[in-house]
PDB file of N, CA and C in Angstrom:
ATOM      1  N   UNK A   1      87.024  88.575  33.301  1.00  0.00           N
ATOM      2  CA  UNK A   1      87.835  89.755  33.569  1.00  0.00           C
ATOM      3  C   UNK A   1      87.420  90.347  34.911  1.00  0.00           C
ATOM      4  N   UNK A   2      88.425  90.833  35.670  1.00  0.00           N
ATOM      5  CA  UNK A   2      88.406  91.380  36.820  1.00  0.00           C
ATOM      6  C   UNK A   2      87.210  92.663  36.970  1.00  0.00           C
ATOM      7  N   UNK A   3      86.109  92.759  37.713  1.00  0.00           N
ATOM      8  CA  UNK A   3      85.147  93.596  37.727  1.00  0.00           C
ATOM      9  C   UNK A   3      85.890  95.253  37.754  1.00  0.00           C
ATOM     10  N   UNK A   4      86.902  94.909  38.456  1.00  0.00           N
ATOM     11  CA  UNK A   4      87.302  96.565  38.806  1.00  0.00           C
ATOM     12  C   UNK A   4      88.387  96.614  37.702  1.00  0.00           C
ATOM     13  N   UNK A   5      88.746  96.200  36.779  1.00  0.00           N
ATOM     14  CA  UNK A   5      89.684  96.276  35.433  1.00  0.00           C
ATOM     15  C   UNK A   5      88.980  97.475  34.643  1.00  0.00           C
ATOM     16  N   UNK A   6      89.626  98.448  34.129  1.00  0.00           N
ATOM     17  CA  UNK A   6      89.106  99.569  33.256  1.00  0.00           C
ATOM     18  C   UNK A   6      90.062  99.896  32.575  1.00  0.00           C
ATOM     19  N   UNK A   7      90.109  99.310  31.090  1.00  0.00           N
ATOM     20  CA  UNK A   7      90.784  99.840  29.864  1.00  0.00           C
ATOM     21  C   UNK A   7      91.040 101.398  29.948  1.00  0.00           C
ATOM     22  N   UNK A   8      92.307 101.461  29.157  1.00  0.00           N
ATOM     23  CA  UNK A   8      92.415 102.837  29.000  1.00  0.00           C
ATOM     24  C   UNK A   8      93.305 103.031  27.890  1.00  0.00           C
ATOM     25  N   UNK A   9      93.250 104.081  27.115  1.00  0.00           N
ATOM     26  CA  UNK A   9      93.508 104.312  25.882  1.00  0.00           C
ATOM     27  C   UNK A   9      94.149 105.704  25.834  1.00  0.00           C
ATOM     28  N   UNK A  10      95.557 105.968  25.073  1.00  0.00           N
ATOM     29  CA  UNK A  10      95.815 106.650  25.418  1.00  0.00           C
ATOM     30  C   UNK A  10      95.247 107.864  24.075  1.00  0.00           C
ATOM     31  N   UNK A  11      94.923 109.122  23.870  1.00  0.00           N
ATOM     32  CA  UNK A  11      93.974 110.000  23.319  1.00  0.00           C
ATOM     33  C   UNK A  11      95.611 110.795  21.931  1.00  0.00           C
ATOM     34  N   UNK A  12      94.792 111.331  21.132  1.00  0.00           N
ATOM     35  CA  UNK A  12      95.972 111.707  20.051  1.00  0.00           C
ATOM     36  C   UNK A  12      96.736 112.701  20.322  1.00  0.00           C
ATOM     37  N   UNK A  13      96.084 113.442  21.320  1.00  0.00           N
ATOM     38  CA  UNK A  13      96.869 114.572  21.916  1.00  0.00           C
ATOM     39  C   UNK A  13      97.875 113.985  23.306  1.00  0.00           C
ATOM     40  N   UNK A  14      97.624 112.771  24.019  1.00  0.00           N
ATOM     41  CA  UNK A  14      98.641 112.346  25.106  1.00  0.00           C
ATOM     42  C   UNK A  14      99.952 111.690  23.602  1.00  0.00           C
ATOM     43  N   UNK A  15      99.451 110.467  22.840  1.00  0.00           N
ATOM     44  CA  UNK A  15     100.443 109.955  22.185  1.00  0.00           C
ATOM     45  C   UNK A  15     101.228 110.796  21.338  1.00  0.00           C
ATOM     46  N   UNK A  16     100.973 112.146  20.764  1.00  0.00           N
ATOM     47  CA  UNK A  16     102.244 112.830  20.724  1.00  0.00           C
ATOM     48  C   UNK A  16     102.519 113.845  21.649  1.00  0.00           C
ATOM     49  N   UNK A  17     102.565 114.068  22.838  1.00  0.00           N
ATOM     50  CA  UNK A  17     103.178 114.262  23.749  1.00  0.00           C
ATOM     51  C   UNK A  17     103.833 113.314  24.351  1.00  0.00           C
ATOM     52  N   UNK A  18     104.050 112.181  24.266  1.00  0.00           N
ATOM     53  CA  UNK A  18     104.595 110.966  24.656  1.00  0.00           C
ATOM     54  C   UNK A  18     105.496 111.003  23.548  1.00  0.00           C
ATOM     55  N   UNK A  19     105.258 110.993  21.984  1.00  0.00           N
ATOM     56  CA  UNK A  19     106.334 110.784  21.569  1.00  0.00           C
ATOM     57  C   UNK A  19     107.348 112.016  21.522  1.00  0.00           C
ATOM     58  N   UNK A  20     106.810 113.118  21.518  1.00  0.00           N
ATOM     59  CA  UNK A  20     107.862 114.398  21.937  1.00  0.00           C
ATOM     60  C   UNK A  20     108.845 114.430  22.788  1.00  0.00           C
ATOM     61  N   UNK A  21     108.578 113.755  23.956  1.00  0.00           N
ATOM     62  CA  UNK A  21     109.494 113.660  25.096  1.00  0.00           C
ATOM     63  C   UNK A  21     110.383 112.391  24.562  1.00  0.00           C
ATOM     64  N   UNK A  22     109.978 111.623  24.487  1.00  0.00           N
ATOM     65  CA  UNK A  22     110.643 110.330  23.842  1.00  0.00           C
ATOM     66  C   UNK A  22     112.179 110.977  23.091  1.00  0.00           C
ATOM     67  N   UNK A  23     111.521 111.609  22.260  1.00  0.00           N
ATOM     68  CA  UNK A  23     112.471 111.987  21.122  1.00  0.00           C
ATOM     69  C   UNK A  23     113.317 112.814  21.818  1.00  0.00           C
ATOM     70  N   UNK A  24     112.921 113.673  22.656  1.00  0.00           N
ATOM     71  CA  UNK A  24     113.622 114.467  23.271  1.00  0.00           C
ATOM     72  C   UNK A  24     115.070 113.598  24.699  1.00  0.00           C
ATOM     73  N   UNK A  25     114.701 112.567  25.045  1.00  0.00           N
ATOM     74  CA  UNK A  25     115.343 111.869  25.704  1.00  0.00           C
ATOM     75  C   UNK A  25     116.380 111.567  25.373  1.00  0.00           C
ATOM     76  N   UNK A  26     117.176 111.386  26.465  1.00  0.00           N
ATOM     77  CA  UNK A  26     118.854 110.747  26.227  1.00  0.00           C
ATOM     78  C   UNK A  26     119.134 109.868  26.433  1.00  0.00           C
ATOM     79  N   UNK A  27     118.179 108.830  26.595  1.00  0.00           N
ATOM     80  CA  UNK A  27     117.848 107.269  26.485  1.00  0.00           C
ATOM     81  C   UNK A  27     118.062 107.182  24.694  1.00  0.00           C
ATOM     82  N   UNK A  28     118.648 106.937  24.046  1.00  0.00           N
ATOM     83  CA  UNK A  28     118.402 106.498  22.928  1.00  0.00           C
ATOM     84  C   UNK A  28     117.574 104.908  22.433  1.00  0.00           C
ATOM     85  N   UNK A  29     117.508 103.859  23.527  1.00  0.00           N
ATOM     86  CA  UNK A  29     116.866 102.706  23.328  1.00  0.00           C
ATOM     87  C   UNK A  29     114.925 103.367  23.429  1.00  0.00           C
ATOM     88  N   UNK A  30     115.251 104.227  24.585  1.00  0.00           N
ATOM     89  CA  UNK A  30     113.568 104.678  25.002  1.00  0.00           C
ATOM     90  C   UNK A  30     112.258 104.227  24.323  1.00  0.00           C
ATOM     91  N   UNK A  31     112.602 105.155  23.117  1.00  0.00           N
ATOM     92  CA  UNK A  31     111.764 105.336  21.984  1.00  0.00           C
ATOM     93  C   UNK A  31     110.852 104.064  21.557  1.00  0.00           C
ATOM     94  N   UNK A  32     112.764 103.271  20.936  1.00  0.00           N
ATOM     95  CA  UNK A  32     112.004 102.017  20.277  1.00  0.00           C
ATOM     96  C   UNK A  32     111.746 101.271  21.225  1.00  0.00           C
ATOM     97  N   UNK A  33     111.800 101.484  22.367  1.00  0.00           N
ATOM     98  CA  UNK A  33     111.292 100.172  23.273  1.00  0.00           C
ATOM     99  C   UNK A  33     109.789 100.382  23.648  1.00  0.00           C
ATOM    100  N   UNK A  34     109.193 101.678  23.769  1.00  0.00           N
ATOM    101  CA  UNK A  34     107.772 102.291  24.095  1.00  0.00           C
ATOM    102  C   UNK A  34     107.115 101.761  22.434  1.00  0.00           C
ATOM    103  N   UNK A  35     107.644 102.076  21.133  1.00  0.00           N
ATOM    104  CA  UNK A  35     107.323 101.705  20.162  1.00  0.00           C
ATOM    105  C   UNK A  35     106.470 100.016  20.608  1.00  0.00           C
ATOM    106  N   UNK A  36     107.764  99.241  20.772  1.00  0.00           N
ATOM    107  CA  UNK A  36     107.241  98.032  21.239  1.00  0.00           C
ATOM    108  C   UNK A  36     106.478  97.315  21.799  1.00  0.00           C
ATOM    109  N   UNK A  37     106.133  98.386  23.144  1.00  0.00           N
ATOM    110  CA  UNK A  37     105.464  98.307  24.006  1.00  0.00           C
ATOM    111  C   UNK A  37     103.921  98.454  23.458  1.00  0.00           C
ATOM    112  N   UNK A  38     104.040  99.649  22.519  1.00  0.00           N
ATOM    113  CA  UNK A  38     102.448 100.296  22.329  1.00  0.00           C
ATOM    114  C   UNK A  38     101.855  99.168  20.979  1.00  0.00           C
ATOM    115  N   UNK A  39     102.863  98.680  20.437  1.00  0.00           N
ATOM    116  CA  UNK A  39     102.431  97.538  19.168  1.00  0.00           C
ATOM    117  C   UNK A  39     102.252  96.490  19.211  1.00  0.00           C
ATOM    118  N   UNK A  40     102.598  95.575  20.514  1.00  0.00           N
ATOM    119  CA  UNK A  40     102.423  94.327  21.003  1.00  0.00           C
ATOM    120  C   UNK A  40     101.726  94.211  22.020  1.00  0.00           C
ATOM    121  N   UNK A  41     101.629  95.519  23.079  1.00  0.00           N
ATOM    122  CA  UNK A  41     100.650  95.201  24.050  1.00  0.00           C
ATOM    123  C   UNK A  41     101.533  94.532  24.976  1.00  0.00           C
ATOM    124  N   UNK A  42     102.692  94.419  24.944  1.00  0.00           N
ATOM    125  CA  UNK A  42     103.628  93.635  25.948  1.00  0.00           C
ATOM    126  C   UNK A  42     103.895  94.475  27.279  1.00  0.00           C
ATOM    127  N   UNK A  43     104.149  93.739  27.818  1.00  0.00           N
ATOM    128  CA  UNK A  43     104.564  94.250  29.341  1.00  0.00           C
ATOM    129  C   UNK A  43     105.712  94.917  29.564  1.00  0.00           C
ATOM    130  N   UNK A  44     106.424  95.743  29.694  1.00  0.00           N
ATOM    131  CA  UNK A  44     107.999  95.933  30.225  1.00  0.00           C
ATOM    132  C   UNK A  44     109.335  95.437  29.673  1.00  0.00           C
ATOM    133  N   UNK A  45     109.143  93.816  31.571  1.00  0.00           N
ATOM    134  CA  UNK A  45     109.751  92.682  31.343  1.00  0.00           C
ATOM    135  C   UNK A  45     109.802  92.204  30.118  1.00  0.00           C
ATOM    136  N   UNK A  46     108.696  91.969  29.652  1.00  0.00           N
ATOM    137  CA  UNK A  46     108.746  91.351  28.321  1.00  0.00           C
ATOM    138  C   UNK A  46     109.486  91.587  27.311  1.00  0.00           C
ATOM    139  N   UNK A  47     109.455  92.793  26.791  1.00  0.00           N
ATOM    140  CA  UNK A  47     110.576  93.381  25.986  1.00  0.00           C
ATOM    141  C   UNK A  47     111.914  93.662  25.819  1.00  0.00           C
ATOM    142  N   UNK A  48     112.179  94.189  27.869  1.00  0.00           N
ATOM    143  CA  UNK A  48     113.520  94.231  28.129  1.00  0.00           C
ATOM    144  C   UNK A  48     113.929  92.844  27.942  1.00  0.00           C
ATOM    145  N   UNK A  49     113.312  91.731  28.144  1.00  0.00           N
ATOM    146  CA  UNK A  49     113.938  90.388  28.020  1.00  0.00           C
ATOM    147  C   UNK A  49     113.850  89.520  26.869  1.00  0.00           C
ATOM    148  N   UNK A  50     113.462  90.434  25.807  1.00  0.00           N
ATOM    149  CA  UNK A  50     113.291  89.545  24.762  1.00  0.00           C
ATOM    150  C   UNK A  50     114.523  89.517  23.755  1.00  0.00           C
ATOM    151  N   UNK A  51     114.609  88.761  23.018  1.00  0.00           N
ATOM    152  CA  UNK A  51     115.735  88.095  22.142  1.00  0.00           C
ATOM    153  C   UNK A  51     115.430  87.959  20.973  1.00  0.00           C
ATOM    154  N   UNK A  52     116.432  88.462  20.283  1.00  0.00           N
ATOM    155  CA  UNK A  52     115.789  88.161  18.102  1.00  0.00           C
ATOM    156  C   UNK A  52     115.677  86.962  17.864  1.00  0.00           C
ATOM    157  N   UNK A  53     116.195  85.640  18.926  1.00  0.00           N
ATOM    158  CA  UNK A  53     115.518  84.609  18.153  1.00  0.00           C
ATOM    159  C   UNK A  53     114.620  83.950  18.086  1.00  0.00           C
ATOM    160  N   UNK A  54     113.876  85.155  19.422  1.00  0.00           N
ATOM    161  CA  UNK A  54     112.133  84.754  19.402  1.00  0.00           C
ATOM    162  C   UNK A  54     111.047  85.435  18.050  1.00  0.00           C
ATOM    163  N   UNK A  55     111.767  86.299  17.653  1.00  0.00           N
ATOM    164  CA  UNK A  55     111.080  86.822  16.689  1.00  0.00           C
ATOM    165  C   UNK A  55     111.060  86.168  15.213  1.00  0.00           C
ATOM    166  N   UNK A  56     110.166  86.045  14.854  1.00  0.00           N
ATOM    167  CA  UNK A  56     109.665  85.042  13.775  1.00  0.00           C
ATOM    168  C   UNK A  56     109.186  86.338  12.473  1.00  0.00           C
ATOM    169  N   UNK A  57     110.346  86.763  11.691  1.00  0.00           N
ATOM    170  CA  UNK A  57     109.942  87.886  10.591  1.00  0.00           C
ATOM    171  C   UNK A  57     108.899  87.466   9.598  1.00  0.00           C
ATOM    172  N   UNK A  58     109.421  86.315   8.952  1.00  0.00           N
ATOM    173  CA  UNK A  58     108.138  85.786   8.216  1.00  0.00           C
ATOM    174  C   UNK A  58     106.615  85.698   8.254  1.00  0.00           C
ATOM    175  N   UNK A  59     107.035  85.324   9.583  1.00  0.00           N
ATOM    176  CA  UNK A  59     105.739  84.908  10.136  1.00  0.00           C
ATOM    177  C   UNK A  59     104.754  86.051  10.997  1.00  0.00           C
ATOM    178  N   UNK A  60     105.459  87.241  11.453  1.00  0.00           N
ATOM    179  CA  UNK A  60     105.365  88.364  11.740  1.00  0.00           C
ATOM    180  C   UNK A  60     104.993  88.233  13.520  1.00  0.00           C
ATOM    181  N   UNK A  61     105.769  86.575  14.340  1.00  0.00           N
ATOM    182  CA  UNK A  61     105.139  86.711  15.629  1.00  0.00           C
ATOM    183  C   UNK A  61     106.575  86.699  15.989  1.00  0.00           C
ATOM    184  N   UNK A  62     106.010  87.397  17.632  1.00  0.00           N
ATOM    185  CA  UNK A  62     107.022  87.023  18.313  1.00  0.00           C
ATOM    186  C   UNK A  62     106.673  86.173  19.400  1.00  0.00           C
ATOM    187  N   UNK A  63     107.637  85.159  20.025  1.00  0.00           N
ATOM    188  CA  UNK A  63     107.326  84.057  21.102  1.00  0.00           C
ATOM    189  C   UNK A  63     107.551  85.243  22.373  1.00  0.00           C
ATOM    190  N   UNK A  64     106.976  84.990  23.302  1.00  0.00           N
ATOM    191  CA  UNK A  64     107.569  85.459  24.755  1.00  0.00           C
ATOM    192  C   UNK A  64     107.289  84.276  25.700  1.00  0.00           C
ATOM    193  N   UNK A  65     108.730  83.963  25.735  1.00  0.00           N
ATOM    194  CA  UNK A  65     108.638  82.548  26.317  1.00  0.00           C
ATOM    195  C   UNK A  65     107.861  81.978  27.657  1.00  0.00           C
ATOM    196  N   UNK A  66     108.623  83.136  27.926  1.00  0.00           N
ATOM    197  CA  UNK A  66     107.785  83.528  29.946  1.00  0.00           C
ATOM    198  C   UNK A  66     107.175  84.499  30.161  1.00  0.00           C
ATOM    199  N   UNK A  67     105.761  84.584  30.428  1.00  0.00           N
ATOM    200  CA  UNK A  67     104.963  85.726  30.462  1.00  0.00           C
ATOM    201  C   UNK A  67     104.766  85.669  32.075  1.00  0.00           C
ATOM    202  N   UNK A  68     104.156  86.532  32.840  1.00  0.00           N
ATOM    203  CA  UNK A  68     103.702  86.842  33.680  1.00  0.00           C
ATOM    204  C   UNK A  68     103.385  85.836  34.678  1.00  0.00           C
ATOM    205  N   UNK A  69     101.973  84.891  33.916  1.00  0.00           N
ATOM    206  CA  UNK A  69     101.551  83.697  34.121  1.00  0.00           C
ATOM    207  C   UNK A  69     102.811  82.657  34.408  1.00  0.00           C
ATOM    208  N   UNK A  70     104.010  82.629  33.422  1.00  0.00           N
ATOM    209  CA  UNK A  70     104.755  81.352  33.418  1.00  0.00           C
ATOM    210  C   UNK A  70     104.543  80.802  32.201  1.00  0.00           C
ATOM    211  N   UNK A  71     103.475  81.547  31.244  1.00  0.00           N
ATOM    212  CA  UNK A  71     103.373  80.646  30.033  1.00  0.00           C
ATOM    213  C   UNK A  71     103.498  81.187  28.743  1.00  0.00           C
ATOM    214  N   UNK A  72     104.590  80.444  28.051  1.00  0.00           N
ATOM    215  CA  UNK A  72     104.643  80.898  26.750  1.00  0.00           C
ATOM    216  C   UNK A  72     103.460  82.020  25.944  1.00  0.00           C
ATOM    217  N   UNK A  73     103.881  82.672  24.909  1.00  0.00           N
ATOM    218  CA  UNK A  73     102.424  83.167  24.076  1.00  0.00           C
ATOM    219  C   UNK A  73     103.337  84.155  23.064  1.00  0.00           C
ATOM    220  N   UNK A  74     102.548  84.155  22.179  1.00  0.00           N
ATOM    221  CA  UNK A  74     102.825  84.375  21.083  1.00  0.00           C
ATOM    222  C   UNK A  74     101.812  86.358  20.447  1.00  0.00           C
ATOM    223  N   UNK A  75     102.807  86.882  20.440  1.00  0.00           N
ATOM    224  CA  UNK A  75     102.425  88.745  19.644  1.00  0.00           C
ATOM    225  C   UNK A  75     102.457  88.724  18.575  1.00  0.00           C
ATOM    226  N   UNK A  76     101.497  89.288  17.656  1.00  0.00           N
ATOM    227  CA  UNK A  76     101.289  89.334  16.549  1.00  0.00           C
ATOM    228  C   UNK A  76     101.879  91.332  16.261  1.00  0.00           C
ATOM    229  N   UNK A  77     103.550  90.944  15.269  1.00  0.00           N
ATOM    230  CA  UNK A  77     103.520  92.484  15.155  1.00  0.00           C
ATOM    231  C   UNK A  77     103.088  92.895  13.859  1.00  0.00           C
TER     232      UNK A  77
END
């Protein structure tokens, strides 16, 4: 891992202020897409470009075909 990389976490008092505004938005996708974001750890791209027939319900993964890298990988939701 990159020496200058520093995790960050967001605290219980930022994540509902995050979801307040959320809710408050006239984005109606907003919400569930930050949902997504904060449960998979996915990137953005990733989500805006993802497709239900990567998602595997049974199995509870989802594929993201093209990541960042160029390489497939698999989210556990």
């Amino acid at each position: 891992m990159d020496e200058n990389h520093i995790d960050r976490f967001l605290s219980t008092v930022d994540v509902n202020k995050l979801f307040k505004v959320l809710k408050d938005s006239k984005n109606i996708y907003l919400l569930n897409i930050v949902y997504m974001l904060l449960l998979t750890g996915a990137r953005k791209r990733e989500v805006l470009y993802g497709k239900w027939e990567h998602i595997n319900f049974n199995q509870k993964l989802w594929l993201i075909p093209k990541t960042k890298a160029g390489k497939p990988r698999h989210s556990i939701l």
